[in-house]
N, C-alpha and C. Protein backbone atom coordinates (compact mmCIF):
# COMPACT_ATOMS: atom_id res chain seq x y z
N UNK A 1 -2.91 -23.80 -115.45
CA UNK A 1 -3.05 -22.63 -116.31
C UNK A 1 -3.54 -21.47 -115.45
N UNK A 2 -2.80 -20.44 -115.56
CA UNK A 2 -3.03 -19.10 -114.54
C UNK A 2 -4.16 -18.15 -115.67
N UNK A 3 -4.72 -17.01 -114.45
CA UNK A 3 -6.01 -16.71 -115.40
C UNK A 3 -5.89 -16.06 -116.51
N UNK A 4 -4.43 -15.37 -116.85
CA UNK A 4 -4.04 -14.85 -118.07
C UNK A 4 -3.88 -15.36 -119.10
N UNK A 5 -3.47 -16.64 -118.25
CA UNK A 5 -2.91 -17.62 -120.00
C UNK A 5 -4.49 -18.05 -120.28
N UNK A 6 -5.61 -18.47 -119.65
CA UNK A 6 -7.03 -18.63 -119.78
C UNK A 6 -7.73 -17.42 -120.69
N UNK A 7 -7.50 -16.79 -120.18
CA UNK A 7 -8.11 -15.47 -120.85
C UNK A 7 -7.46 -14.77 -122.22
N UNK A 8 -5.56 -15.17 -122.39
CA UNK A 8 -5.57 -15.14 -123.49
C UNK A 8 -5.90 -16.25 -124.53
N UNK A 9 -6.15 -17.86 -123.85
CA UNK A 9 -6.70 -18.47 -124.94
C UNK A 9 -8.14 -18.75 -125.28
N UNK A 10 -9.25 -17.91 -124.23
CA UNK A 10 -10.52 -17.70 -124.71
C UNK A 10 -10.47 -16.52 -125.49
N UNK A 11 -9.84 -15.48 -125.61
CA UNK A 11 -9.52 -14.24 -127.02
C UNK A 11 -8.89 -15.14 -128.30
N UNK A 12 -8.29 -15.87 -128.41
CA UNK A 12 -7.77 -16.63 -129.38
C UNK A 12 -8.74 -17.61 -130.75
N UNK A 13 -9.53 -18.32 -128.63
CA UNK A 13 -10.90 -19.56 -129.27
C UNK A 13 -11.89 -18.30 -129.86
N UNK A 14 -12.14 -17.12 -129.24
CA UNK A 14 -13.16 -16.24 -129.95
C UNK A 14 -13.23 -15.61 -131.18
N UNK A 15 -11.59 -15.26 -131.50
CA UNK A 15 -11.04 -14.46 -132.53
C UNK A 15 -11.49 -16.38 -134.00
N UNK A 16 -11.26 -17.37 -133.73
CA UNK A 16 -11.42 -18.20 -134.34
C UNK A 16 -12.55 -18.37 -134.82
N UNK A 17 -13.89 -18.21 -133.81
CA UNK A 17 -15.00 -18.33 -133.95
C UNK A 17 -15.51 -17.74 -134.75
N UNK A 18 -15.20 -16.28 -134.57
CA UNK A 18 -15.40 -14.87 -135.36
C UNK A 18 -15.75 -15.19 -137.05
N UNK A 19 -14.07 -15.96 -137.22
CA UNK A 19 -13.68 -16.02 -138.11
C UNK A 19 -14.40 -17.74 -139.26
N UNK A 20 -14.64 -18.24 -138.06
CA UNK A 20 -15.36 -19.46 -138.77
C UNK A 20 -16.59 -18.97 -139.31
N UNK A 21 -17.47 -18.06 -138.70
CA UNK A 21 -18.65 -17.49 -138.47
C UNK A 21 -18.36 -16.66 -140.01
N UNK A 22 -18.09 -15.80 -140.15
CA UNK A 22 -17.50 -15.22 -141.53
C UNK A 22 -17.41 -16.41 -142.77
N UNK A 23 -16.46 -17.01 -142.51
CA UNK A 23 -16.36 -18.10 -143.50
C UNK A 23 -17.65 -18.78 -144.08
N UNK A 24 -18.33 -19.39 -142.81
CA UNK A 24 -19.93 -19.53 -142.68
C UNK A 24 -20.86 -18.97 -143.76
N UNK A 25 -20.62 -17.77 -143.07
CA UNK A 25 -21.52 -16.75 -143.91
C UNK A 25 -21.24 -16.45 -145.81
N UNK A 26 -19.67 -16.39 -145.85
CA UNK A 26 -19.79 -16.23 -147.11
C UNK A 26 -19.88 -17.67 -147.42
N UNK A 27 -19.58 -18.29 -147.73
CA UNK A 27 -19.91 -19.42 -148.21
C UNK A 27 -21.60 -20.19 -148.50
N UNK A 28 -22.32 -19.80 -147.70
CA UNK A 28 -23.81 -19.48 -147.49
C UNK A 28 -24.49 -18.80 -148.76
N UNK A 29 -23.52 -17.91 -148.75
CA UNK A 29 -23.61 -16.58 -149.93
C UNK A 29 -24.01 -17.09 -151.15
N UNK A 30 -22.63 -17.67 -151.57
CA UNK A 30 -22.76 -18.81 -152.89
C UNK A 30 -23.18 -19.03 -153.64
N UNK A 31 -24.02 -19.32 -154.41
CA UNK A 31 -25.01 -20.34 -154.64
C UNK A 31 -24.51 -21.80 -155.04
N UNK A 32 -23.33 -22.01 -155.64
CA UNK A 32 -23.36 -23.53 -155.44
C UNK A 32 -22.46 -24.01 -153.89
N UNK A 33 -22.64 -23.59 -152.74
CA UNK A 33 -22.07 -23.74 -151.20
C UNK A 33 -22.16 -25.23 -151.23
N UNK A 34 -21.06 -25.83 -150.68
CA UNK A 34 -20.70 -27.02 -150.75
C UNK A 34 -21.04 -27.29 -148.96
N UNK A 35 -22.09 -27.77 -149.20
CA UNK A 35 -22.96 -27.84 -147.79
C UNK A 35 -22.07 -28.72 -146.45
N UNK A 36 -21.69 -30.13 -147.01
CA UNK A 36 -20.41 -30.60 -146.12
C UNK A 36 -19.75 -29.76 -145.80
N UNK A 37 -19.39 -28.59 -146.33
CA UNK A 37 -17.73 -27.93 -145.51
C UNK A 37 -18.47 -26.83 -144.69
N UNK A 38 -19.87 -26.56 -145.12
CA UNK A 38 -20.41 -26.23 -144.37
C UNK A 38 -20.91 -26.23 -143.20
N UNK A 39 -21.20 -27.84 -143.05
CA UNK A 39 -21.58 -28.08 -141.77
C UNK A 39 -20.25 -28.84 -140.88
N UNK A 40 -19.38 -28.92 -141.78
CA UNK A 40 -17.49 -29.13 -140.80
C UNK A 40 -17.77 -27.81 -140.11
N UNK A 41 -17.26 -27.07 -140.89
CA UNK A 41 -17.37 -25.28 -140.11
C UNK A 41 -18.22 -25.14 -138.89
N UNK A 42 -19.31 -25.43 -139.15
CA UNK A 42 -20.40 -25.30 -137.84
C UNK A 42 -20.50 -26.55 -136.62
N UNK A 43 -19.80 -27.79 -137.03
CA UNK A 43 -19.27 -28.54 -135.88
C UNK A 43 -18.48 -27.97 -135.52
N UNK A 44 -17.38 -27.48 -136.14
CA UNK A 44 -15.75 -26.74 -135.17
C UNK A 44 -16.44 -25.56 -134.49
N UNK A 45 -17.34 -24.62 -134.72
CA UNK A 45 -17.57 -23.60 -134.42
C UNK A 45 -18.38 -23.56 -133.33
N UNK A 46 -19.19 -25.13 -133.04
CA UNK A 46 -19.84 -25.72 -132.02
C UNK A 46 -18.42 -26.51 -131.04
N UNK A 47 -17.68 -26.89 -131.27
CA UNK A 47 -17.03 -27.28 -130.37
C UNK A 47 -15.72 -25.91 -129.82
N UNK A 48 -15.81 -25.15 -130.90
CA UNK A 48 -14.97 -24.07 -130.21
C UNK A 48 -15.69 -23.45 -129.00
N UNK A 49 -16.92 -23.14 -129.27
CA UNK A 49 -18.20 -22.64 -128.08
C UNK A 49 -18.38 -23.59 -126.97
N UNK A 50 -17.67 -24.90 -127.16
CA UNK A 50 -17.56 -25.64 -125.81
C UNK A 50 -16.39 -25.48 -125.08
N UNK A 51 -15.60 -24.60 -125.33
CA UNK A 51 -13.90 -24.84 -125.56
C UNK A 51 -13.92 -23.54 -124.44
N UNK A 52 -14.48 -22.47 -124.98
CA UNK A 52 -14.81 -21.40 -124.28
C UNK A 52 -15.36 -21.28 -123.33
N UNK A 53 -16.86 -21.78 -123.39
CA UNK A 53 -17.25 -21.87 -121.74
C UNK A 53 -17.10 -23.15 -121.13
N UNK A 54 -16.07 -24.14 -121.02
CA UNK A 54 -15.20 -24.18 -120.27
C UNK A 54 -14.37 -23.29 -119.90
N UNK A 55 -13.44 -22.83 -120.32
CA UNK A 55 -12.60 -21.74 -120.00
C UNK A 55 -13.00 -20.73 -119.02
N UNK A 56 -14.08 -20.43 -119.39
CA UNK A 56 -14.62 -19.31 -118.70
C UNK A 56 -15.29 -19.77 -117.44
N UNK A 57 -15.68 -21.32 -117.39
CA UNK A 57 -16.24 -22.03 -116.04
C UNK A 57 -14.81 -21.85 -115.42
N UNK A 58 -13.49 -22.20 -115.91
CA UNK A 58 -12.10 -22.02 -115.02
C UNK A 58 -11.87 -20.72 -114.51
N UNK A 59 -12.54 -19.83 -114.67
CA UNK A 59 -12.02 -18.66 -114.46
C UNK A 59 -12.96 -17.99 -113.60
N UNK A 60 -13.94 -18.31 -113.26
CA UNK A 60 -14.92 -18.29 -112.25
C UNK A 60 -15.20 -19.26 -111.23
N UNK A 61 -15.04 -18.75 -110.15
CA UNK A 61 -15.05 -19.92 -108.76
C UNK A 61 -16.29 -20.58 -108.15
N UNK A 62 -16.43 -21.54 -108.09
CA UNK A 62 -17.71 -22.13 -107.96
C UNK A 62 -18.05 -21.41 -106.83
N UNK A 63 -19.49 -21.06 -106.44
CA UNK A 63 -20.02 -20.12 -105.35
C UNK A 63 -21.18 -21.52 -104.93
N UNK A 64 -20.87 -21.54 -103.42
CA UNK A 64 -21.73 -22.69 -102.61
C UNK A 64 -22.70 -21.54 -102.38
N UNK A 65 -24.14 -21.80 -102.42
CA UNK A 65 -24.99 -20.79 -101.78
C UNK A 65 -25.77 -21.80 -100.60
């Protein structure tokens, strides 16, 4: 994967996140929030945030000091 196609699929994993994060929130809102789909949302939204910085470890070159 070249650094463009990286960088357009950490804008993609972020634009997702964004959007889980929103969902999150209204749903929070609620008052009867169906707490399971709640905390689905915030596992995906935790593994999207692993998804990313990987990505972003690929796109930066390890530096020996």
């Amino acid at each position: 994967m070249d650094g463009s196609a990286i960088e357009a699929r950490i804008a993609t994993l972020e634009q997702e996140h964004r959007d889980l994060d929103d969902s999150i929130l209204a749903l929070e809102g609620q008052g009867n929030a169906d707490q399971l789909q709640i905390q689905r949302l915030k596992k995906r939204k935790l593994s999207l945030r692993d998804q990313i910085s990987t990505l972003h470890s690929m796109l930066v070159p390890d530096i020996i000091a």
